[in-house]
Protein backbone atom coordinates (compact mmCIF):
# COMPACT_ATOMS: atom_id res chain seq x y z
CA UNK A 1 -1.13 24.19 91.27
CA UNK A 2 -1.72 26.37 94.38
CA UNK A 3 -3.43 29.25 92.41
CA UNK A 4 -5.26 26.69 90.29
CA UNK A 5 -7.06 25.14 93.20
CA UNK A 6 -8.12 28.51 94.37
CA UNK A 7 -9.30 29.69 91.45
CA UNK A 8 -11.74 26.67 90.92
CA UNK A 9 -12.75 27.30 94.87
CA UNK A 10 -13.44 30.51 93.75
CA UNK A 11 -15.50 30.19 91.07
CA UNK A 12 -17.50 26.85 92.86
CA UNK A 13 -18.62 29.70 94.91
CA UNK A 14 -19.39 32.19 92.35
CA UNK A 15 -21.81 29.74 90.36
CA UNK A 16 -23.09 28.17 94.32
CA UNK A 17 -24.11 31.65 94.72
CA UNK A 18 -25.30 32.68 91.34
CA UNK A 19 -26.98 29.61 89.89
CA UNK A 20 -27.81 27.35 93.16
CA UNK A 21 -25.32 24.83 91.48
CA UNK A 22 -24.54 22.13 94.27
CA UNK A 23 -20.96 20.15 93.78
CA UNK A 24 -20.21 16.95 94.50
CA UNK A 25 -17.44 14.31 94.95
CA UNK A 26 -16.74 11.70 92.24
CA UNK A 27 -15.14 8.75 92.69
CA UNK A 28 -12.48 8.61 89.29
CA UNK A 29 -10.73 11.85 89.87
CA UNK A 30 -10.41 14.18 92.90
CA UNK A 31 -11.90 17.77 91.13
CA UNK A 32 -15.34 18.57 92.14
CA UNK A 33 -18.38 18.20 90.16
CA UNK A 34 -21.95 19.84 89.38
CA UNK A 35 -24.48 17.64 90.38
CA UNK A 36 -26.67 16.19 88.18
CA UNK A 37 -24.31 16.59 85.56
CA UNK A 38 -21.26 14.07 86.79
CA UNK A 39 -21.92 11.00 85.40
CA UNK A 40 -19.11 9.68 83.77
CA UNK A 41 -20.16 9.58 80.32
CA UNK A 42 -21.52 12.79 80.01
CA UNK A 43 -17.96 14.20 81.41
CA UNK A 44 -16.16 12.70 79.16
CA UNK A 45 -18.18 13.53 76.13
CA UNK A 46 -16.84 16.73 76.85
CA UNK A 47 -13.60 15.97 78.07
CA UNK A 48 -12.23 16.56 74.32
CA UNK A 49 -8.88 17.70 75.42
CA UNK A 50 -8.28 14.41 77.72
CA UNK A 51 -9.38 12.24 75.13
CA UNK A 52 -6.77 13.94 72.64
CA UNK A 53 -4.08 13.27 75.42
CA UNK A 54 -5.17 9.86 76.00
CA UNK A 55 -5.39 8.82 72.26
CA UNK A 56 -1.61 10.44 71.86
CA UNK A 57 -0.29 8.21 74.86
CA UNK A 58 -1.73 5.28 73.66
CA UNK A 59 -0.23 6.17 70.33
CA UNK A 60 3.38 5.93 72.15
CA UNK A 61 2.09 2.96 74.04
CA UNK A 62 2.49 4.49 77.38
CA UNK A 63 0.90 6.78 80.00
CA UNK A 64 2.65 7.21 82.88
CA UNK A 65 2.25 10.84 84.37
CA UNK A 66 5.47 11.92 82.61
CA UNK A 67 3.96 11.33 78.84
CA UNK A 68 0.73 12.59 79.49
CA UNK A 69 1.87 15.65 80.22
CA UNK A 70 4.13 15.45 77.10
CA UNK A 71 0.99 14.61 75.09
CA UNK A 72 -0.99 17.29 76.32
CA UNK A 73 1.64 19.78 74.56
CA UNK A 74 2.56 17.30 71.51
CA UNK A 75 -1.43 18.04 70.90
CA UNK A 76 -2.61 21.43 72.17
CA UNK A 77 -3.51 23.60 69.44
CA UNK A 78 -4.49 27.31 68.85
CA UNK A 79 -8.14 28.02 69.84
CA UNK A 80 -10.35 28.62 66.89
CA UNK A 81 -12.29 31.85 67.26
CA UNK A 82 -13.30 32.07 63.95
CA UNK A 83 -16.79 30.07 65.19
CA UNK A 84 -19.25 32.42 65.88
CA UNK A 85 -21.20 31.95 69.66
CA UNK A 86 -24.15 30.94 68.54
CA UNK A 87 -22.99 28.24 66.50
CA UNK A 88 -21.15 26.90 69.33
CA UNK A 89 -24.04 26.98 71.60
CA UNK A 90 -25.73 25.21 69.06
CA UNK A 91 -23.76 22.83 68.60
CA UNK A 92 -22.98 22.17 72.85
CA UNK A 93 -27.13 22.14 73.25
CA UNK A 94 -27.14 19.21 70.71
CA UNK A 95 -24.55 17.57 72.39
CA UNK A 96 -25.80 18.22 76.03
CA UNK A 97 -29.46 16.56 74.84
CA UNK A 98 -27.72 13.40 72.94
CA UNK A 99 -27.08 12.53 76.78
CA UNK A 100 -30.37 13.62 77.94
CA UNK A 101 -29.65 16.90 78.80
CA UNK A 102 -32.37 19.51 78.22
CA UNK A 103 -34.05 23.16 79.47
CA UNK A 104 -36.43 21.18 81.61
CA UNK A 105 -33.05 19.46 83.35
CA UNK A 106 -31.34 22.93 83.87
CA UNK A 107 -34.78 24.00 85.89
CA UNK A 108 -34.38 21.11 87.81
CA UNK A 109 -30.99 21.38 88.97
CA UNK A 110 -30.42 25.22 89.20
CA UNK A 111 -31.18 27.12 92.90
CA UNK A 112 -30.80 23.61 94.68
CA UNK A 113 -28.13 24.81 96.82
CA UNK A 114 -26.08 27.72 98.48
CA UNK A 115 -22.44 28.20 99.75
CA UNK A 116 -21.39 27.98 103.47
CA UNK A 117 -18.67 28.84 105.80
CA UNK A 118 -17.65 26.12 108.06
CA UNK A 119 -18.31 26.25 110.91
CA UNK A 120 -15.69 26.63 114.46
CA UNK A 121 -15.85 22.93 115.15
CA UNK A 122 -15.17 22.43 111.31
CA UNK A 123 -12.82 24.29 111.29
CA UNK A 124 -11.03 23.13 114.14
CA UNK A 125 -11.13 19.43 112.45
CA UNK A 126 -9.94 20.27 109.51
CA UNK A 127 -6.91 21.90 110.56
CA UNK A 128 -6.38 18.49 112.99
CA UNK A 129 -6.76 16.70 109.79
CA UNK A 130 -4.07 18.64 108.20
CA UNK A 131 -1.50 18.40 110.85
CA UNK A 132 -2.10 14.56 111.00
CA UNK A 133 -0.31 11.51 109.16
CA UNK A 134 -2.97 12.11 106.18
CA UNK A 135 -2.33 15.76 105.49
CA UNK A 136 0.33 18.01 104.91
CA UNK A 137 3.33 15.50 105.66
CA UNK A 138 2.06 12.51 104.41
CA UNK A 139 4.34 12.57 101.68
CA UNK A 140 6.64 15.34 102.67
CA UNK A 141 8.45 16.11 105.66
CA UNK A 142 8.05 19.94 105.25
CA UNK A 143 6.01 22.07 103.28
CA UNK A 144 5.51 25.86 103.07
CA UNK A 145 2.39 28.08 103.12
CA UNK A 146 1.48 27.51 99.74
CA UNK A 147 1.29 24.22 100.56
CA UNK A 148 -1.42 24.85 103.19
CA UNK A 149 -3.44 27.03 100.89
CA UNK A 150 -3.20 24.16 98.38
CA UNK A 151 -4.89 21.44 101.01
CA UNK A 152 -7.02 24.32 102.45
CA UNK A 153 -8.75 24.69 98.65
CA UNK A 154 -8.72 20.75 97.92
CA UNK A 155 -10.82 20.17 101.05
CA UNK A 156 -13.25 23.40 101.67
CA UNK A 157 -17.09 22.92 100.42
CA UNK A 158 -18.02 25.76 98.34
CA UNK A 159 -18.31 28.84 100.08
CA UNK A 160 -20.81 31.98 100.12
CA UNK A 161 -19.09 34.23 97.49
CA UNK A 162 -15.42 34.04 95.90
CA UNK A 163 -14.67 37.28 97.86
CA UNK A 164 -15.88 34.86 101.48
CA UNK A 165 -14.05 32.26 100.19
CA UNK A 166 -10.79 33.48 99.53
CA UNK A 167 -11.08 35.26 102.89
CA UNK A 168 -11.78 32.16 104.72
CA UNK A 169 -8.82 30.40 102.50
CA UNK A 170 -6.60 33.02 104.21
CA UNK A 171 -7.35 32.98 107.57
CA UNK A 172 -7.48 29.44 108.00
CA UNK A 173 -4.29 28.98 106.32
CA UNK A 174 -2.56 31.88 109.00
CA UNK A 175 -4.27 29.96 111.87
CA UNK A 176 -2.85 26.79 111.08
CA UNK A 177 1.00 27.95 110.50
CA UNK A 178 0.44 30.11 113.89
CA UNK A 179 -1.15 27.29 116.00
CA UNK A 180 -0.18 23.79 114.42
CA UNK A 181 3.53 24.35 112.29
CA UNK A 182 7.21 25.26 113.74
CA UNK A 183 9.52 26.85 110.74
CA UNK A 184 12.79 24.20 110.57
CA UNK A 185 14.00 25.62 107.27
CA UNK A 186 14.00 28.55 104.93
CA UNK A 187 14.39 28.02 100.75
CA UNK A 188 16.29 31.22 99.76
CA UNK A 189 15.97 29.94 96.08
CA UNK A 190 12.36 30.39 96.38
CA UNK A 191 12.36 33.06 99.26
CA UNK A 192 9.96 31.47 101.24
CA UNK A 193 9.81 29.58 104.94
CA UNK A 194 9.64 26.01 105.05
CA UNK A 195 7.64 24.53 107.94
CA UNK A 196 6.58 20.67 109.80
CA UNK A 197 4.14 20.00 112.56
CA UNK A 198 5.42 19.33 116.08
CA UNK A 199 3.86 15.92 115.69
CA UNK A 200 6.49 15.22 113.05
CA UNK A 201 8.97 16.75 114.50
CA UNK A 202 8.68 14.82 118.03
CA UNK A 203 8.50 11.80 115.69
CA UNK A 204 11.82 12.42 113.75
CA UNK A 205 13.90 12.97 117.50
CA UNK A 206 12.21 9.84 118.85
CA UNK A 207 14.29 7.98 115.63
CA UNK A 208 17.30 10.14 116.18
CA UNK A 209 17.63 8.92 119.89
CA UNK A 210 17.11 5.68 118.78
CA UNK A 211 19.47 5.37 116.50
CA UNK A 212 22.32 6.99 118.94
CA UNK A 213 21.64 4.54 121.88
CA UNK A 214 22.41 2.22 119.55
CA UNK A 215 25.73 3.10 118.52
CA UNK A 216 27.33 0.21 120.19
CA UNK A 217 24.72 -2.49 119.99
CA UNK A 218 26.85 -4.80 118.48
CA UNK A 219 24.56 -5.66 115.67
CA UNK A 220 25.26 -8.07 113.33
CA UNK A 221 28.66 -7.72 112.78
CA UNK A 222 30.35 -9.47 110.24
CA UNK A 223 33.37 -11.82 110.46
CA UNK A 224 36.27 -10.90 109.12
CA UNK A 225 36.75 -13.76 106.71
CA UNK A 226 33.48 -13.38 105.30
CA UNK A 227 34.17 -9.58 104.97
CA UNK A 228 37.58 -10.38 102.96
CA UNK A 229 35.72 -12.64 100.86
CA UNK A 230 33.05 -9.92 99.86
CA UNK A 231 36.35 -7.54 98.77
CA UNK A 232 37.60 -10.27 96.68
CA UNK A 233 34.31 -10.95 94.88
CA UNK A 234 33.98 -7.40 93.97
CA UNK A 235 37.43 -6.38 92.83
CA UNK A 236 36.52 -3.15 91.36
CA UNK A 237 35.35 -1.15 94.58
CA UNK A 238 37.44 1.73 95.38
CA UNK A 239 38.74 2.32 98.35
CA UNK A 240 36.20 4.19 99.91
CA UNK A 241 33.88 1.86 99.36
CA UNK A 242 35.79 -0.87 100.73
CA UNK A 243 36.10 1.34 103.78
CA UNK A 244 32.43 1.93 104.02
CA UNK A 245 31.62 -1.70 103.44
CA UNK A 246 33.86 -2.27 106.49
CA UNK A 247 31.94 0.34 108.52
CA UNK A 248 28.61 -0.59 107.48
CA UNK A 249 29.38 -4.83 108.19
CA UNK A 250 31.71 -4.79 111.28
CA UNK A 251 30.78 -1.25 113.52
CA UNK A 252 27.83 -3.16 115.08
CA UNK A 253 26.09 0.33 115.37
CA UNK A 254 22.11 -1.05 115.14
CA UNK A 255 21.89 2.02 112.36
CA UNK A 256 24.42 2.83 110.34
CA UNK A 257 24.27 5.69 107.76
CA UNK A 258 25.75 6.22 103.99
CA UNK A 259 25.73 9.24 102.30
CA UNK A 260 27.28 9.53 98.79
CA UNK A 261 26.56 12.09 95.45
CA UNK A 262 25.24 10.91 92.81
CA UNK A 263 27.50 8.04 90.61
CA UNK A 264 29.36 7.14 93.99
CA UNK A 265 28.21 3.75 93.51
CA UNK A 266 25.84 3.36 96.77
CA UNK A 267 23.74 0.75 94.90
CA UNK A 268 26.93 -1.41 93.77
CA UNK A 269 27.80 -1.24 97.60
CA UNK A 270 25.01 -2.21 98.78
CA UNK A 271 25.12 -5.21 96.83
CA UNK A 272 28.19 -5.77 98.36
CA UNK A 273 26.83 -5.11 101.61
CA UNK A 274 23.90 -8.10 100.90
CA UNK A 275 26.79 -10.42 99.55
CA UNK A 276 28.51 -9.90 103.42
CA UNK A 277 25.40 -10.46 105.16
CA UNK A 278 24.52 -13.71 102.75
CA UNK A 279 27.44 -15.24 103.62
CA UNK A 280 26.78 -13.96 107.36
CA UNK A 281 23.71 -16.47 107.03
CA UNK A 282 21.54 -13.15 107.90
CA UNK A 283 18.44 -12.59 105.73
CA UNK A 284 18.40 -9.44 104.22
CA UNK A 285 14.98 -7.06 103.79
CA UNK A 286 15.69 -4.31 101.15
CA UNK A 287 13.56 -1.25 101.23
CA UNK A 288 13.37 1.73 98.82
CA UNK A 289 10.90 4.96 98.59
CA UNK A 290 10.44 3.63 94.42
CA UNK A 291 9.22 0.44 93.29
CA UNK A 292 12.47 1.08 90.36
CA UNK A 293 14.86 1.87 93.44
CA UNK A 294 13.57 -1.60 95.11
CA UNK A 295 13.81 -3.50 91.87
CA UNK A 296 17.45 -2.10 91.84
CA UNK A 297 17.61 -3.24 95.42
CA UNK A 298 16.51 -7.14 94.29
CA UNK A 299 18.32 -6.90 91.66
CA UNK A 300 21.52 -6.49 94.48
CA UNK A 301 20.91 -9.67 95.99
CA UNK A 302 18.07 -8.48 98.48
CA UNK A 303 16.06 -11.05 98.55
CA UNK A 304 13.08 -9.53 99.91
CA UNK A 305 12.90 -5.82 98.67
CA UNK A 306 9.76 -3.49 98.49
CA UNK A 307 9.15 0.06 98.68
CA UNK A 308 8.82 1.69 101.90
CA UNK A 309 4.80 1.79 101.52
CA UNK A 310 5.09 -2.05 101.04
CA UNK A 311 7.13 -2.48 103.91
């Protein structure tokens, strides 16, 4: 994705700089568009290849992102380059002027507008913008360089020349993991550093100290009849899952973690964990980073579960 943004930055400012072309933001999808030439219909008149994808998802009666991306293979085909050129442009000119498209309309909107480089106080806010809540972390606690390119080349106006752009691209990423990331982590799989901002970071040990000086809070512990009653009504937990039930519902600790692989049952506990609590008389709020995971959570006896976003 990283080297497909760039390449469309580059080649915004190719055609800024060759043909005047001016790009602008539309409000159904986050690419880019040429001015004049982004209304909706006209893009998707020739949009053929999304409305092959679309057609094949409704044809499954779904389109979530995971079967649109199997439709776009289930109907990709081998170009044709039997068609000779001027055929095609032919047959695109006809197409263009069935939406009112004509030579007099490329006169009009050619040479309207040139590149730029930001400027230092741009600059400056843009890299605040990617440090904040709303940039690189907002749905990741780390990210690597790539990463910085990637939201570098969603957000830069078009620049002077592909050659000014990709420079600017690269010195604006190095500024911002010198001056605004710390490296926490390093992926060996993928050879490459994994960073977060101090923001994030300051954010993440303000939680951690929380959640120590509460150790031995005393929070809503559980009484031990209520806790033998949970065990009995689910006589299939394992005994380390009645052991973590225990911790979880009588430590009083005002956080307490679990951590468990995959097919340890964590959902099934905490189900056991709301049962506790119900009979506790506490009200229970369930959270989860999916709206499936918070269904699953409901579904548990959490009466009032939603995803984190929700929450």
């Amino acid at each position: 994705m990283t080297a497909e943004r760039v390449y469309q930055q580059l080649w915004r400012a190719e055609l800024t700089r060759r043909l005047g072309l001016e790009f602008v933001k539309v409000a159904d999808h986050e690419q880019l568009e040429i001015a004049g030439w982004h209304d909706k219909p006209l893009r998707d008149g020739f949009s053929k290849r999304a409305a092959q994808v679309r057609a094949q998802c409704e044809s499954w009666g779904t389109s979530d992102t995971r079967t649109a991306r199997e439709a776009a293979r289930a109907t990709r085909r081998a170009k044709d380059h039997s068609e000779p050129e001027e055929v095609i442009y032919d047959r695109w000119r006809a197409e263009l002027a069935e939406h009112g498209v004509t030579e007099q309309t490329y006169a009009q909107r050619l040479g309207r507008a040139g590149g730029r480089a930001l400027t230092a106080a741009e600059q400056t806010a843009l890299l605040e913008d990617l440090a904040g809540p709303e940039g690189l972390t907002a749905q990741a606690s780390t990210f690597a360089g790539r990463d910085v390119v990637d939201q570098l080349a969603r957000r830069l106006p078009p620049g002077t020349s592909a050659e000014g752009m990709l420079r600017q691209l690269e010195t604006l990423a190095d500024r911002f993991l010198t001056e605004r990331a710390v490296v926490v982590a390093r992926d060996e799989q993928l050879a490459e550093e994994r960073y977060s901002t101090p923001e994030l970071l300051a954010i993440e040990q303000r939680m951690l100290d929380g959640a120590t000086a509460r150790v031995d809070a005393g929070a809503a512990v559980v009484a031990p009849e209520h806790l033998r009653a949970t065990l009995e009504a689910f006589p299939s937990m394992g005994q380390d899952q009645a052991d973590a039930l225990t911790d979880l519902t009588r430590s009083g600790a005002g956080v307490s973690l679990l951590v468990g692989k995959a097919g340890y049952g964590k959902t099934y506990l905490a189900g056991a964990v709301a049962h506790a609590y119900g009979l506790q008389g506490h009200g229970l709020i369930g959270t989860a980073p999916t709206g499936l995971a918070a269904t699953g959570l409901g579904n548990e006896g959490y009466g009032d579960a939603r995803t984190v976003e929700g929450l």
